[in-house]
Structure formats: structure tokens, C-alpha cells
C-alpha atoms as a PDB file:
ATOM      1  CA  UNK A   1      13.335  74.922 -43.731  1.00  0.00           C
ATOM      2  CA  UNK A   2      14.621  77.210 -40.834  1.00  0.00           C
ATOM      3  CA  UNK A   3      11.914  75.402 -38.889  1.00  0.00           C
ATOM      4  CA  UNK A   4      12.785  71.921 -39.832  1.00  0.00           C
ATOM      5  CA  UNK A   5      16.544  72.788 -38.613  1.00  0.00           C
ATOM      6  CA  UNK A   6      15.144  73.833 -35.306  1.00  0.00           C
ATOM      7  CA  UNK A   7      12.985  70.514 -34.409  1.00  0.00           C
ATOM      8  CA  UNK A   8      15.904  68.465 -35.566  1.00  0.00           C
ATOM      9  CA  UNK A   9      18.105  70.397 -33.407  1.00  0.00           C
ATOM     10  CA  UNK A  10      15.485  70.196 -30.115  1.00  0.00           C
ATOM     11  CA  UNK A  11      15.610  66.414 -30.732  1.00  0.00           C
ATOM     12  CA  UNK A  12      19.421  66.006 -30.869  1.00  0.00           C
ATOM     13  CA  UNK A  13      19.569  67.772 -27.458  1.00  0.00           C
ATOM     14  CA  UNK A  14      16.863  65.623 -25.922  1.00  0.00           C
ATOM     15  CA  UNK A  15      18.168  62.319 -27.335  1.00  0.00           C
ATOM     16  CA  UNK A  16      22.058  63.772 -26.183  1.00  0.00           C
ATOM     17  CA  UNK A  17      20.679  64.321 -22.743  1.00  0.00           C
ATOM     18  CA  UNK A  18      18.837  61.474 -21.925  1.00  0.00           C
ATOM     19  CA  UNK A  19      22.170  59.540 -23.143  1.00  0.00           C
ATOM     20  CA  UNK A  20      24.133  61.350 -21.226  1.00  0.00           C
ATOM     21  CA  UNK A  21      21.899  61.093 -17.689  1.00  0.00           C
ATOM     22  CA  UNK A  22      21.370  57.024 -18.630  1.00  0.00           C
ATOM     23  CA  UNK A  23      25.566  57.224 -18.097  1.00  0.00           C
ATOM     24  CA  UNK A  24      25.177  58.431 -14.715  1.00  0.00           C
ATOM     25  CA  UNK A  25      23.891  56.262 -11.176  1.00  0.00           C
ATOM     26  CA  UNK A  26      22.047  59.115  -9.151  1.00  0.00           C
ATOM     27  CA  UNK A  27      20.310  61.794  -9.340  1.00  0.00           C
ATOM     28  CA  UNK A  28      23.016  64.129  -7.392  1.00  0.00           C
ATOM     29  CA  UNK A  29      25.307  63.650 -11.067  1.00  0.00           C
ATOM     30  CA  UNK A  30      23.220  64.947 -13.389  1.00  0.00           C
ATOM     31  CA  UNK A  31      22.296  68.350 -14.201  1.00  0.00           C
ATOM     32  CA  UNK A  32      19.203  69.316 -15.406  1.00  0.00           C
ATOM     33  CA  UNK A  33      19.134  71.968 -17.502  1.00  0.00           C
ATOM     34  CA  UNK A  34      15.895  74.337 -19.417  1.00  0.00           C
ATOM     35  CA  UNK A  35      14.888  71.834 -22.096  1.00  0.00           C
ATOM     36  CA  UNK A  36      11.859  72.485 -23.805  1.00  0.00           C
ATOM     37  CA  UNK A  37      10.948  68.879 -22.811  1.00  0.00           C
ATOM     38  CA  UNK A  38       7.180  67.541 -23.121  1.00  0.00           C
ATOM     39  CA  UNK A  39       5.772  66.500 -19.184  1.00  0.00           C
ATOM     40  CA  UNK A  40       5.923  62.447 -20.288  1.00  0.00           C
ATOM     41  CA  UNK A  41       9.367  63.211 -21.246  1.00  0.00           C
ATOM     42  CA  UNK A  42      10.238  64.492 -17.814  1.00  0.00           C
ATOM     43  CA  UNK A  43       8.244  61.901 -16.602  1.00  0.00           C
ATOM     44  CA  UNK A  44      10.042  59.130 -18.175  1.00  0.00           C
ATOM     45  CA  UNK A  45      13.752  60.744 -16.766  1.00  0.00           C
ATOM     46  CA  UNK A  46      12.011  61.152 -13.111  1.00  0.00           C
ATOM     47  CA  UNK A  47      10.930  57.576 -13.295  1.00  0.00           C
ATOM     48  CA  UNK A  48      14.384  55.931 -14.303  1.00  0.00           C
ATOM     49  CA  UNK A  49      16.231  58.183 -11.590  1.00  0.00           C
ATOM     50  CA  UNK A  50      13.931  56.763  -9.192  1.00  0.00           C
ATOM     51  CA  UNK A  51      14.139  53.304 -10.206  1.00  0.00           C
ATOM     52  CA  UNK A  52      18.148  53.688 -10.309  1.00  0.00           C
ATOM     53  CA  UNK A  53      18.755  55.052  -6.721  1.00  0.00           C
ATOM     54  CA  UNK A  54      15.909  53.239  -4.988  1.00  0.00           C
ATOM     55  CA  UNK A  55      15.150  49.491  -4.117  1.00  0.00           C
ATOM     56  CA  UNK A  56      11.806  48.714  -3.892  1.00  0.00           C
ATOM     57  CA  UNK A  57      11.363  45.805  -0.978  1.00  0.00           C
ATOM     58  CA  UNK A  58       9.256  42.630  -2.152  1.00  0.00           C
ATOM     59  CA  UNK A  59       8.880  42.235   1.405  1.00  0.00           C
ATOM     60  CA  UNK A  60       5.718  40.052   2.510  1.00  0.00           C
ATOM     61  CA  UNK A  61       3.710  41.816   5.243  1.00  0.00           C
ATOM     62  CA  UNK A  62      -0.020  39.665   6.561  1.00  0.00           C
ATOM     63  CA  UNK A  63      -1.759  39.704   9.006  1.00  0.00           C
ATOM     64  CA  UNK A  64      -1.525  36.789  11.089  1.00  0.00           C
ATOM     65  CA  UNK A  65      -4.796  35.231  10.642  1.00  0.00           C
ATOM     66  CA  UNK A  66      -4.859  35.504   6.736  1.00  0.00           C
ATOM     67  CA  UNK A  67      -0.844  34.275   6.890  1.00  0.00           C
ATOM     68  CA  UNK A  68      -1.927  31.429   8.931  1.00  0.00           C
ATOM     69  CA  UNK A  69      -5.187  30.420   6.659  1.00  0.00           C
ATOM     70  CA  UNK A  70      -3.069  30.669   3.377  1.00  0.00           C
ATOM     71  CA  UNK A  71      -0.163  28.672   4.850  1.00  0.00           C
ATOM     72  CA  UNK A  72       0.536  25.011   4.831  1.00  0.00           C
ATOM     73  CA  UNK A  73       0.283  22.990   7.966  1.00  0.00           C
ATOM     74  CA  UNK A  74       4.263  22.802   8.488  1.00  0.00           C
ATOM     75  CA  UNK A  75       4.354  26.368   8.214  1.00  0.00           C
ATOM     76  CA  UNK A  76       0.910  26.802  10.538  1.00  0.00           C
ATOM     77  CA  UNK A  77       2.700  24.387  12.978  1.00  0.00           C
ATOM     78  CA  UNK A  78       6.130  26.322  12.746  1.00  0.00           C
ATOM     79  CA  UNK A  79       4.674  29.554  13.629  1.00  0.00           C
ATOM     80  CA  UNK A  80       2.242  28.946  16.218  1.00  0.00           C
ATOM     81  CA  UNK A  81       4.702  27.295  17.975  1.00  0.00           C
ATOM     82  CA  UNK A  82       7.098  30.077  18.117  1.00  0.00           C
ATOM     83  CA  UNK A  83       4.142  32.377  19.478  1.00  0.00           C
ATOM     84  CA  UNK A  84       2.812  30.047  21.726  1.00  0.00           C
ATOM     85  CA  UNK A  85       5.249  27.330  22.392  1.00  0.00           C
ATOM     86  CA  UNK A  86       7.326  27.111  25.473  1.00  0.00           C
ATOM     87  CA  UNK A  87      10.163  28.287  24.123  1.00  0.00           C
ATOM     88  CA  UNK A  88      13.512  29.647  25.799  1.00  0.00           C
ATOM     89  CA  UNK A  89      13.500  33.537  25.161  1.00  0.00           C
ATOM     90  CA  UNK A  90      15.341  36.173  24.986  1.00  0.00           C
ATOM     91  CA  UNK A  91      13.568  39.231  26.983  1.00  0.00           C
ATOM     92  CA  UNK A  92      15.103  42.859  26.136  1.00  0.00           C
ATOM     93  CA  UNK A  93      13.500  45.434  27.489  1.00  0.00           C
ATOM     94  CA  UNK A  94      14.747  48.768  28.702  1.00  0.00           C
ATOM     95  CA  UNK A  95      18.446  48.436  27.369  1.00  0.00           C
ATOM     96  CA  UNK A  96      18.517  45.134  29.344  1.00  0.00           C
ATOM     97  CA  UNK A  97      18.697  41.183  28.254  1.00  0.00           C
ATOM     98  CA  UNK A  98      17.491  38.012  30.230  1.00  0.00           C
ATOM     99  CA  UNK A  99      16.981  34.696  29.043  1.00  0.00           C
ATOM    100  CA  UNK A 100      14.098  32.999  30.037  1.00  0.00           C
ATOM    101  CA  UNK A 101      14.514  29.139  29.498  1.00  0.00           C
ATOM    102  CA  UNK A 102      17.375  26.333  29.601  1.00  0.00           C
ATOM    103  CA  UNK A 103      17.820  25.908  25.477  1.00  0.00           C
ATOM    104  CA  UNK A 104      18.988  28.006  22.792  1.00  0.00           C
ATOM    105  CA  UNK A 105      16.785  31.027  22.583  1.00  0.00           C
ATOM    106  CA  UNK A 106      14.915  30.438  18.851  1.00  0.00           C
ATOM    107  CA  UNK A 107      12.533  33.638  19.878  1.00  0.00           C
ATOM    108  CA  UNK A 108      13.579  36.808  21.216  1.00  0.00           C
ATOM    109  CA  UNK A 109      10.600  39.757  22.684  1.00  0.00           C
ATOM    110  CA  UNK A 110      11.653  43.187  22.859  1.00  0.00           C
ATOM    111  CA  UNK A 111       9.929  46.593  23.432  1.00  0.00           C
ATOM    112  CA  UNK A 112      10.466  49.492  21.089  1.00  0.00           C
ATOM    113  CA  UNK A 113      12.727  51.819  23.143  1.00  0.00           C
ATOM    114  CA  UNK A 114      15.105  48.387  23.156  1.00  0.00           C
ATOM    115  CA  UNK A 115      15.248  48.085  19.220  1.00  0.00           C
ATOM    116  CA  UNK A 116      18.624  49.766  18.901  1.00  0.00           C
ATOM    117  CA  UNK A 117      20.077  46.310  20.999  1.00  0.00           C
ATOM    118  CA  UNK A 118      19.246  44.229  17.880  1.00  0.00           C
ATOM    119  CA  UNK A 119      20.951  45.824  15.586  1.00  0.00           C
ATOM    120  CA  UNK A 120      24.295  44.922  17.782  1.00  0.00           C
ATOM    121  CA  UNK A 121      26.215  41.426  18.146  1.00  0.00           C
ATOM    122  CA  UNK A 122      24.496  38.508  20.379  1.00  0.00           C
ATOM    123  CA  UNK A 123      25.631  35.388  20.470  1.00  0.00           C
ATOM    124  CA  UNK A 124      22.223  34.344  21.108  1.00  0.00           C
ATOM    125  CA  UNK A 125      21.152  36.142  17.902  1.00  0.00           C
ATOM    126  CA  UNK A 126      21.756  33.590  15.320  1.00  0.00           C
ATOM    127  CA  UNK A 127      19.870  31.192  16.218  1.00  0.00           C
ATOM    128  CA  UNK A 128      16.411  33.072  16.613  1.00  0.00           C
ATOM    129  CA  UNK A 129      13.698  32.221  14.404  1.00  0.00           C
ATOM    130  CA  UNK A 130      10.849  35.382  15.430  1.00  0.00           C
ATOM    131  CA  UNK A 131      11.540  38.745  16.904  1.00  0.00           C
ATOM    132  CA  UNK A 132       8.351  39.480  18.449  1.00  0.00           C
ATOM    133  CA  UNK A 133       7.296  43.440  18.948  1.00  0.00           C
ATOM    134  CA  UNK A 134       4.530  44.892  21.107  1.00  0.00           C
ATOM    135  CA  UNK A 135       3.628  48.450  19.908  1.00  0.00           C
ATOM    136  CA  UNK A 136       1.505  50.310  22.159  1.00  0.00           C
ATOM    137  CA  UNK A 137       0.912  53.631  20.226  1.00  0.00           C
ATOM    138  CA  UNK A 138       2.069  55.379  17.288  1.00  0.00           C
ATOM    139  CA  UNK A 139       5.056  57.340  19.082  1.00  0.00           C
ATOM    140  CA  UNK A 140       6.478  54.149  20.299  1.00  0.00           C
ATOM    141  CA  UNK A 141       8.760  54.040  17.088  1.00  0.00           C
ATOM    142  CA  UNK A 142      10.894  56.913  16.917  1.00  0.00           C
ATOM    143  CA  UNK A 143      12.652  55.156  13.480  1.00  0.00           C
ATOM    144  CA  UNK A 144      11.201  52.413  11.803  1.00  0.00           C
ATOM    145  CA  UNK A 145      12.711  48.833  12.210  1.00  0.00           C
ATOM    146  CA  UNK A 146      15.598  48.382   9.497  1.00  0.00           C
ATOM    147  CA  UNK A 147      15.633  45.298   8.510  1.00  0.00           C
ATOM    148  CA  UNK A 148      19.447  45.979   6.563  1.00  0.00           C
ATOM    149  CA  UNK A 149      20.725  45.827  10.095  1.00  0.00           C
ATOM    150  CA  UNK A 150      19.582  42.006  10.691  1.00  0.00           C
ATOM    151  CA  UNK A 151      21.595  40.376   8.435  1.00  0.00           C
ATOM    152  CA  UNK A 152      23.186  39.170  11.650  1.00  0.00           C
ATOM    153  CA  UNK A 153      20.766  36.690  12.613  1.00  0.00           C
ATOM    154  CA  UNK A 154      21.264  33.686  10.351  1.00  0.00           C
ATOM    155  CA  UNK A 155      17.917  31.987  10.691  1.00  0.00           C
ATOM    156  CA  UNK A 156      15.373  34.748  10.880  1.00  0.00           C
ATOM    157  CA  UNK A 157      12.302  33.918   9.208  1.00  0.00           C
ATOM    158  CA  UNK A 158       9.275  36.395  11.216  1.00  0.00           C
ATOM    159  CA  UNK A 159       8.770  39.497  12.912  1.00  0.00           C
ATOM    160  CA  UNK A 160       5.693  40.286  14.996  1.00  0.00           C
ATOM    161  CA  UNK A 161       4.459  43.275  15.470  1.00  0.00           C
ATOM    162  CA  UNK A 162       1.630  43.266  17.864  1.00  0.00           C
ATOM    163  CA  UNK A 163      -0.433  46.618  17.617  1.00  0.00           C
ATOM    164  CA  UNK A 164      -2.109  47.543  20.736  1.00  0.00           C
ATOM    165  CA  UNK A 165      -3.592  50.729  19.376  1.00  0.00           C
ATOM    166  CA  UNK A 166      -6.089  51.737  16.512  1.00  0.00           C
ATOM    167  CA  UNK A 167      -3.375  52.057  13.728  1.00  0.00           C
ATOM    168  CA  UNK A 168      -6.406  52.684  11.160  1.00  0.00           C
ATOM    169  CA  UNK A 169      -9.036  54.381  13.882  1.00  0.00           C
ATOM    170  CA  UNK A 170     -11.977  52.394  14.290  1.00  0.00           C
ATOM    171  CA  UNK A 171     -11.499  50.304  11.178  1.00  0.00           C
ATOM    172  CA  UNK A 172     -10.641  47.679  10.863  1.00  0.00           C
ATOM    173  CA  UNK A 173      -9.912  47.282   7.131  1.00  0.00           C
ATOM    174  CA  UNK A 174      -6.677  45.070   6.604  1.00  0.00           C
ATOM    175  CA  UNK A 175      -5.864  47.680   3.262  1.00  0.00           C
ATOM    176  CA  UNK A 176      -5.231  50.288   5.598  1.00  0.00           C
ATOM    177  CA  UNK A 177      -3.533  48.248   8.539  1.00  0.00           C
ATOM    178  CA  UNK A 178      -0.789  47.103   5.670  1.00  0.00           C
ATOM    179  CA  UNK A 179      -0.631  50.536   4.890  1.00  0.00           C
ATOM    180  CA  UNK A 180       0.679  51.818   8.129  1.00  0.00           C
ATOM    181  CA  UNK A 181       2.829  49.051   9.232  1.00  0.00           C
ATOM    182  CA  UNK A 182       4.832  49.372   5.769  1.00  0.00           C
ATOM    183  CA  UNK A 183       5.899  52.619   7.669  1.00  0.00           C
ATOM    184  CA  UNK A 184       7.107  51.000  10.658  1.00  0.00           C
ATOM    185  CA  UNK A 185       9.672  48.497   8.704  1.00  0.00           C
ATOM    186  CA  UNK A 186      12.322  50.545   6.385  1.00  0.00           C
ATOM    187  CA  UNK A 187      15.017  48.206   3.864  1.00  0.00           C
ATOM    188  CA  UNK A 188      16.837  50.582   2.059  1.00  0.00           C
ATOM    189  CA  UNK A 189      18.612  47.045   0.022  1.00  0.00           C
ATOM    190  CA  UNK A 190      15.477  45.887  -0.807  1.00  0.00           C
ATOM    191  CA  UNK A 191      15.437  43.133   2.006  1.00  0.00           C
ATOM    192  CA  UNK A 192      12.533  40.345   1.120  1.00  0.00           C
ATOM    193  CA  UNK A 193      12.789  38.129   4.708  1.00  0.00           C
ATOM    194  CA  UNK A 194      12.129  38.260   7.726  1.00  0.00           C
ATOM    195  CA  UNK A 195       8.062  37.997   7.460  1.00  0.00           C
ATOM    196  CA  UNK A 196       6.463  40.348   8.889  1.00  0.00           C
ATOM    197  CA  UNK A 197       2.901  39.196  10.723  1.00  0.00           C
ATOM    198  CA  UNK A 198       1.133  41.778  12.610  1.00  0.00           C
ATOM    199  CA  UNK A 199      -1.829  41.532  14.807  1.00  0.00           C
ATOM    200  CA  UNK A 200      -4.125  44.646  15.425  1.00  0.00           C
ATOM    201  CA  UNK A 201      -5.983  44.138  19.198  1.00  0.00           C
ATOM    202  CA  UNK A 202      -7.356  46.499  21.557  1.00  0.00           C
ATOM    203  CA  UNK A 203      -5.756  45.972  25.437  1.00  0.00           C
ATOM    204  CA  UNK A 204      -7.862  46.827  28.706  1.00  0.00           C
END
């Protein structure tokens, strides 16, 4: 009977806690005390903590070959011309900006020490359709690109990163390429646009 008491009591404590931490938003408010909880139970508390202070980004990253095969013609059209089009652009390199062009920049090109600049207010931003990115090793990033600070331009639909380096050694398995340029783009909100479209090629 004694026995009996005891489970019953173990459960009300469980069920009491897990009430109590479902109340709560993060992880910081609740405190975890010695229960003599099974691992799935743990488990199960870990995994709604997670899924309560993180966003998970649906963001879509391709390569640009497979984006381009999968995409409809309007789409093809739209982003080969941005990459290859003569289009006015906006160069920022080295802390500096130059427009290139006598239109509306839709694309702007900047290297990775120069990231910080989009993150600021340009008139010219709102208007640009691609941000195109040349990476030329794997220390070229200090941060990843965060995508929460682009909310400023209005018609952003692609960023391309163009890897000049072996991001995956000397495969070249498109798995492994995702892999690492998920680490290069961070969206804390959960951000599902701009596109990003990458391109892995060896300079000489």
C-alpha cells in the first residue's frame, strides 16, 4: 500500500512539473529540480524548451544549377538576368559604395568584410532584387549573414553566394555543400526569403 502511495505521489510531481514548466516561455524560468524522471521524459521537456525558444528557418537554400532546372521559365529568365544581365549595380567593397549604371540599382555585389553596410539604411536598398556574395575561403565570414537585418530591402528575392574554395574538400557532393552554407546564413525569426543560390567553383 505504502508503495502504491509512493508511485502516485512520483506521478503527481511529474505531471505538477511539467504543468508548471508548459506555463513558462524559456528555458532561463524554469528550474529543474532532482526528479526521478525516466530519459524520454527528460527528453520530451528538452524537446518542447527547444521548440519554444527557437525558430527553425524554412529557408530554401540550392544550388544554382538544380534551382535553375526545377524552376519555371519566368523564374529561369528572372534570375539569369540578374546574374548576367546588364544591370545598374551597386558595388560595396571595402566600407565603400559606387553605382555602376544609369537606372535604379535592382542588384547590389559586395565582399564579405563590407557585409556590416547592408545591414544599414540605403536608399538604393529597396529596390534590389539579388545581393550577390563572393566568398573566397572559410575565414572570409567572421559572422554569418543575418538575414533578420534585411527586412529593409522591400523586394529581395536571392542571395548568391559564390564559393571560391573547397567548402566540402574535394567533393563535390551537393549534401555536404548545403550543409556548410546553412552555417554561413543565421535567422534567429525564422526568416523563409531571400533565396539563397550558391555556386561552388574553383578560381586560377
Amino acid at each position: 500500500m505504502k508503495k502504491s502511495l509512493r508511485i502516485q505521489t512520483k506521478q503527481k510531481i511529474r505531471k505538477s512539473f511539467i504543468k508548471r514548466y508548459l506555463s513558462t516561455c524559456s528555458l532561463k524560468k524554469v528550474a529543474f529540480v532532482n526528479l526521478p524522471m525516466q530519459p524520454l521524459g527528460w527528453l520530451f521537456i528538452f524537446f518542447i524548451a527547444f521548440s519554444m525558444s527557437f525558430s527553425v528557418s524554412a529557408q530554401t537554400i540550392e544550388r544554382l544549377d538544380d534551382y535553375l532546372q526545377n524552376a519555371g521559365s519566368t523564374e529561369v529568365s528572372l534570375v539569369d538576368n540578374l546574374l548576367e544581365g546588364e544591370n545598374s549595380t551597386l558595388f560595396i567593397y571595402d566600407g565603400t559604395s559606387e553605382v555602376d549604371g544609369n537606372s535604379t540599382p535592382k542588384v547590389v555585389s559586395v565582399n564579405p568584410n563590407s557585409i556590416d553596410i547592408l545591414y544599414s539604411n540605403n536608399a538604393y536598398f529597396k529596390d534590389i532584387e539579388i545581393i550577390k556574395i563572393k566568398i573566397r575561403s572559410s575565414e572570409d565570414l567572421e559572422q554569418p549573414i543575418d538575414l533578420d537585418k534585411l527586412s529593409h530591402f522591400e523586394n529581395l528575392k536571392y542571395i548568391h553566394l559564390l564559393i571560391a574554395y573547397k567548402i566540402c574538400g574535394d567533393t563535390n557532393d551537393t549534401e555536404c555543400q548545403k550543409s556548410e552554407i546553412i552555417k554561413l546564413v543565421s535567422s534567429a525569426e525564422g526568416t523563409t526569403s531571400p533565396i539563397i543560390l550558391f555556386q561552388v567553383v574553383t578560381l586560377h
